[in-house]
Protein backbone atom coordinates (compact mmCIF):
# COMPACT_ATOMS: atom_id res chain seq x y z
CA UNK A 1 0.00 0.00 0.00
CA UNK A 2 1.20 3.23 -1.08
CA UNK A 3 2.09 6.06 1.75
CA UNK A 4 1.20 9.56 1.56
CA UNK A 5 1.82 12.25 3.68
CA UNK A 6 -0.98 15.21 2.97
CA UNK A 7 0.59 18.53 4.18
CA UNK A 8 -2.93 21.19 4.46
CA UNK A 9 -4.49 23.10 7.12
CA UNK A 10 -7.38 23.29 5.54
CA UNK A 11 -10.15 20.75 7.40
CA UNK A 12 -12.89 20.40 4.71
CA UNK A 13 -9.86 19.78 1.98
CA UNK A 14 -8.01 17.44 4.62
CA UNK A 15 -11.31 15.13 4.64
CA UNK A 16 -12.47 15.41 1.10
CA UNK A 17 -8.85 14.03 0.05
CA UNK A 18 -8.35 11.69 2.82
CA UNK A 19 -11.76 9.87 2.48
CA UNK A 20 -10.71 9.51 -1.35
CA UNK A 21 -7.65 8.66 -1.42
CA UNK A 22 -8.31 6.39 1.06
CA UNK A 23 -10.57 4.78 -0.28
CA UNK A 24 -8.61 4.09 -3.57
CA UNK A 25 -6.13 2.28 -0.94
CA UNK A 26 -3.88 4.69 -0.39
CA UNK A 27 -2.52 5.17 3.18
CA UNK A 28 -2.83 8.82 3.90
CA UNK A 29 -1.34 10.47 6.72
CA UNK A 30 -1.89 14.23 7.32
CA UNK A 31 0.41 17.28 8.58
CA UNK A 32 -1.55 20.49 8.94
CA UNK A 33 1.33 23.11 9.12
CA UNK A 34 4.89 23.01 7.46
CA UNK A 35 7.12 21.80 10.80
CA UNK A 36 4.88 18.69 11.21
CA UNK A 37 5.18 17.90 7.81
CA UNK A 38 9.39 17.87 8.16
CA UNK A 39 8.86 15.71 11.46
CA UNK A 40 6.82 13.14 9.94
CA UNK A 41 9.39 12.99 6.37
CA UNK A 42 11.83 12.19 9.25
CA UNK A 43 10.41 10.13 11.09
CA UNK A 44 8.74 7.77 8.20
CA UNK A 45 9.01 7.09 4.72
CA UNK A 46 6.38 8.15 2.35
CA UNK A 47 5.86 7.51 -1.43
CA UNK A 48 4.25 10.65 -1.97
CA UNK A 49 4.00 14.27 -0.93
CA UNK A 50 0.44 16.80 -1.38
CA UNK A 51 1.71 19.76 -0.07
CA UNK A 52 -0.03 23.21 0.22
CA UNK A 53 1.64 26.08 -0.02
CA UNK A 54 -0.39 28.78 2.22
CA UNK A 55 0.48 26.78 5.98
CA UNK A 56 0.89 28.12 9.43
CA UNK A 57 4.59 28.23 10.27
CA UNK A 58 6.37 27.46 7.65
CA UNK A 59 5.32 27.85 3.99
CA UNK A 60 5.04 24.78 1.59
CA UNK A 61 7.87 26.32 -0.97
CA UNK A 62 10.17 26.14 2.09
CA UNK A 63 8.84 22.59 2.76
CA UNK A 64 9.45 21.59 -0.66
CA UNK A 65 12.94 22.53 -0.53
CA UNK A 66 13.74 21.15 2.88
CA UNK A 67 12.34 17.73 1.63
CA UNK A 68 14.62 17.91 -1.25
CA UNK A 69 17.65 19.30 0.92
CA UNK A 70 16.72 16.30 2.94
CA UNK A 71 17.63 13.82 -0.15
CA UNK A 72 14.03 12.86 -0.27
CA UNK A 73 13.10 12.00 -3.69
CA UNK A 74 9.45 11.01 -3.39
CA UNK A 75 7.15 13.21 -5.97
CA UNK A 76 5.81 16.56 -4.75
CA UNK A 77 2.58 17.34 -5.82
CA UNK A 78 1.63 21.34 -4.90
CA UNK A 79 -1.78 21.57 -4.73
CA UNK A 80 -2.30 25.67 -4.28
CA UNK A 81 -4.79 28.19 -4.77
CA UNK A 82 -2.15 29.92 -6.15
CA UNK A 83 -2.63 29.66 -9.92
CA UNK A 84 -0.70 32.04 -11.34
CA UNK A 85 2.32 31.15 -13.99
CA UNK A 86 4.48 32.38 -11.52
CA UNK A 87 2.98 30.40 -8.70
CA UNK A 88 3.38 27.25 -10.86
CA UNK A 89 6.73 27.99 -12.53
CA UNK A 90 8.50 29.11 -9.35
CA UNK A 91 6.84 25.67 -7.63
CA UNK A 92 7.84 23.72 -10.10
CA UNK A 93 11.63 25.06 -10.63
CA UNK A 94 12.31 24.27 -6.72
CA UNK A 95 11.68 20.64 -7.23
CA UNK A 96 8.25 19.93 -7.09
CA UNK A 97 6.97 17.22 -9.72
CA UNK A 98 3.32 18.57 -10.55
CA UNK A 99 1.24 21.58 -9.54
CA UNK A 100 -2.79 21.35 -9.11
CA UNK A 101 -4.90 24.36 -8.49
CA UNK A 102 -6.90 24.83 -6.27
CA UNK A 103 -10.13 24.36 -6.49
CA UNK A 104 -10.13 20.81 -8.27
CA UNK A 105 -11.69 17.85 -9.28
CA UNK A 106 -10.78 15.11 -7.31
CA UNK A 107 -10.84 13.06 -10.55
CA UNK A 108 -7.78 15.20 -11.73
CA UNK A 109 -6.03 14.74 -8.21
CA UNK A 110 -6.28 11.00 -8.54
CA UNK A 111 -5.01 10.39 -11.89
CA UNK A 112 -1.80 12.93 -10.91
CA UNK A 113 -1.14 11.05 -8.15
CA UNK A 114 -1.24 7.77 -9.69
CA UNK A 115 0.83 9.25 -12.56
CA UNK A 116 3.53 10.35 -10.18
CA UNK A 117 3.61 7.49 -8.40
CA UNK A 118 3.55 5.11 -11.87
CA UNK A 119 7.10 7.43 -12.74
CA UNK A 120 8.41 6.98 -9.42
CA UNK A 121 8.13 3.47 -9.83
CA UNK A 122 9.61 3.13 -13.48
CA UNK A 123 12.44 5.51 -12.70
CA UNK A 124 13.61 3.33 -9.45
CA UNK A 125 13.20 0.24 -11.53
CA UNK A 126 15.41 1.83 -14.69
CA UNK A 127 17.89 3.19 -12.38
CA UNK A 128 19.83 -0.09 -11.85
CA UNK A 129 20.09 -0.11 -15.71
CA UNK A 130 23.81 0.13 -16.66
CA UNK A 131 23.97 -0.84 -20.08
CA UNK A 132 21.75 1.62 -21.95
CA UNK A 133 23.24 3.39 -24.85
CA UNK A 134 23.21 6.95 -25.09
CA UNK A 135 20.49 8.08 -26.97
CA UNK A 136 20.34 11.75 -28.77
CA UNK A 137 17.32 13.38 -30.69
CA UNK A 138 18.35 16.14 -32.43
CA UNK A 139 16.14 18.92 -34.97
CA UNK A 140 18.09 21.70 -36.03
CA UNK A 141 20.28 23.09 -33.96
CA UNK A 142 18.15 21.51 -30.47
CA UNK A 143 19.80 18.33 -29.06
CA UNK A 144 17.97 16.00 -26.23
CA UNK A 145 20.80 13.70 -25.22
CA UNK A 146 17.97 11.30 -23.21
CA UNK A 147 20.60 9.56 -21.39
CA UNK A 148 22.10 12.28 -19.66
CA UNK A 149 18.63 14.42 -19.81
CA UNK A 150 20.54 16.93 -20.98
CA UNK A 151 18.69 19.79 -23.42
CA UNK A 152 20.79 21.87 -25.90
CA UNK A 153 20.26 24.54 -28.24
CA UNK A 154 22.65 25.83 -30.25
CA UNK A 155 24.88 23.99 -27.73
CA UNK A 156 24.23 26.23 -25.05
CA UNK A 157 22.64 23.88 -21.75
CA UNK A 158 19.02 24.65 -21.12
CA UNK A 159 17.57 24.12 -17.69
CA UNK A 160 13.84 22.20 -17.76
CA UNK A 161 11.80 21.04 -15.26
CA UNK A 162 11.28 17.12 -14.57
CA UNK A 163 7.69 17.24 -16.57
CA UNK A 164 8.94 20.19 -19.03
CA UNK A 165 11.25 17.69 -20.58
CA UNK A 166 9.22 14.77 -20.80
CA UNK A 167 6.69 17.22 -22.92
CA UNK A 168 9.49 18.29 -24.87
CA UNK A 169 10.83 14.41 -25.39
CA UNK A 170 7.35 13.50 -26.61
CA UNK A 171 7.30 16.16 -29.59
CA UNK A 172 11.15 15.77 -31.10
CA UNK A 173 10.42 11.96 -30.82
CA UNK A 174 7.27 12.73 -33.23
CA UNK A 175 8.97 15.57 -34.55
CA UNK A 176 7.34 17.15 -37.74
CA UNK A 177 3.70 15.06 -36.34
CA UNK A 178 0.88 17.25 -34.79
CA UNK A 179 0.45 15.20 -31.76
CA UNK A 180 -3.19 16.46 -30.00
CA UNK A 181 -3.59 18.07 -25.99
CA UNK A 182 -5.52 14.57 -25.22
CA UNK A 183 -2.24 12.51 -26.42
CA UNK A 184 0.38 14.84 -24.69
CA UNK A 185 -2.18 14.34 -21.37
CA UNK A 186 -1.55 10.86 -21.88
CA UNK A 187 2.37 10.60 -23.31
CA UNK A 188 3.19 13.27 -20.72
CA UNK A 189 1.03 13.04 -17.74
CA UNK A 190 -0.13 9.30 -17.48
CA UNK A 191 -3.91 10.64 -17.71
CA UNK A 192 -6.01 8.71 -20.81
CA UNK A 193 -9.02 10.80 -20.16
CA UNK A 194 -10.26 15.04 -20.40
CA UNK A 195 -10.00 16.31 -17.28
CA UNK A 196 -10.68 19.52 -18.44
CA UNK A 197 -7.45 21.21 -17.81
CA UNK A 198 -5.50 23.66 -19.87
CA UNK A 199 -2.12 22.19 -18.37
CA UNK A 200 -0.71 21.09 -21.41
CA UNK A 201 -0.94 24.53 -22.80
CA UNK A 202 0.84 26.19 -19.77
CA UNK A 203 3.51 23.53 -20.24
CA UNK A 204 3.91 24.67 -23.94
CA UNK A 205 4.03 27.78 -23.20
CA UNK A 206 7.06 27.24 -20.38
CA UNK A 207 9.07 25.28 -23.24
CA UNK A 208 8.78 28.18 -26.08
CA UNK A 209 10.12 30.49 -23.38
CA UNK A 210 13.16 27.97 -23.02
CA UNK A 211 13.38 26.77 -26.16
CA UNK A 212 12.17 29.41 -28.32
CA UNK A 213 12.75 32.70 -27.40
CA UNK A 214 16.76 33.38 -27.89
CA UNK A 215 16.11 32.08 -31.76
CA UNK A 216 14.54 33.40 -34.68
CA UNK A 217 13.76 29.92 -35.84
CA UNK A 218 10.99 28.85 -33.84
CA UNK A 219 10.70 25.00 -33.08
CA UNK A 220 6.96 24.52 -31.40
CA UNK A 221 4.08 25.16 -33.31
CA UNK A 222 0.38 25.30 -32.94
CA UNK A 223 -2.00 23.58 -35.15
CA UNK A 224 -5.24 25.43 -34.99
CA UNK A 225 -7.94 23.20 -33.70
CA UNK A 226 -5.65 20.05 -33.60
CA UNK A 227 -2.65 20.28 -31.03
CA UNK A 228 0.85 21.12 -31.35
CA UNK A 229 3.97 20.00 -33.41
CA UNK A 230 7.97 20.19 -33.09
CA UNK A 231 9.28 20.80 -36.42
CA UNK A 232 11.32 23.38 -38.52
């Protein structure tokens, strides 16, 4: 049975989550302020972090970091009211995994969490993998040596978030294909389903600043009306 630690001081939200995660056989412990939270990561392991980021004592950014400080490498899941870019960029960048506003469907909560935890899994099982061989997409001048998860562009080293280059991997695999939001949802988040979100448009939107920005020869494209494609 799968551990996770739920770090909100909210009581309604504490329940609603609890009694569903629960009963999807989850073991769900809860932390309602930011010390707590680093006492129980301590004191037990857990598989999974929800963490807030508005908590008495000590925010959930701070929390975030400490847990990472801390060597833990369990996925972070921020679930915020904070729904801003910013919010989501600046939680992302300090090593949380995913991001879910606030307010939410607990649908959408469900399949994240089972997403994160199905990566966890597959990236503990690869990681005693020795003998790969170094793999390298390349279009134009944009390199993705998948090996070393290492993104270049024009040779200079560009800095992506855990689920910015997974998104990005997707496309230059399928490079020159217009690959649809519902398949990125899947390739890219583990969710086969519309769960109504607009995250895979944020995401774009965080790689064309990376990726696309510095160079007059734009890589990521829309399709009107069909998705998005990597291509020259």
């Amino acid at each position: 049975m799968k551990k996770i630690l739920l770090i909100e001081d909210e009581a309604g939200v504490v329940e609603f989550i609890k009694k569903g995660l629960t009963e999807e056989n989850f073991e769900v412990s809860v932390a309602f302020d930011g010390n707590s939270a680093i006492s129980m990561a301590i004191d037990s392991t857990f598989d999974l972090f929800i963490l807030d980021i508005l908590l008495p004592d000590k925010n959930g950014i701070d929390v975030c970091k400490e847990l990472r400080q801390m060597n833990i490498k369990a996925p972070i899941l921020f679930l915020s009211a904070l729904g801003t870019s910013e919010n989501i960029a600046n939680g992302l960048n300090i090593g949380a995994d995913d991001y879910l506003v606030k307010p939410f469907k607990f649908i959408e909560l469900k399949a994240r969490v089972n997403a994160l935890l199905r990566r966890a899994s597959q990236k503990e099982n690869g990681s005693n993998d020795q003998n790969s061989e170094s793999i390298t997409y390349f279009i134009s001048d944009l390199a993705i040596n998948d090996t070393a998860k290492e993104v270049r562009r024009n040779d200079l080293l560009i800095s992506l978030t855990a689920t910015e280059y997974r998104l990005l991997l997707i496309l230059i695999k399928n490079k020159n294909k217009v690959l649809s939001r519902m398949q990125l949802l899947e390739f890219v988040w583990d969710i086969n389903f519309n769960v109504g979100t607009n995250v895979v448009d944020v995401y774009i939107n965080y790689l064309r600043k990376k990726i696309d920005s510095n160079s007059e020869n734009k890589l990521i494209h829309t399709v009107a009306g069909m998705g998005y494609i990597l291509k020259e």
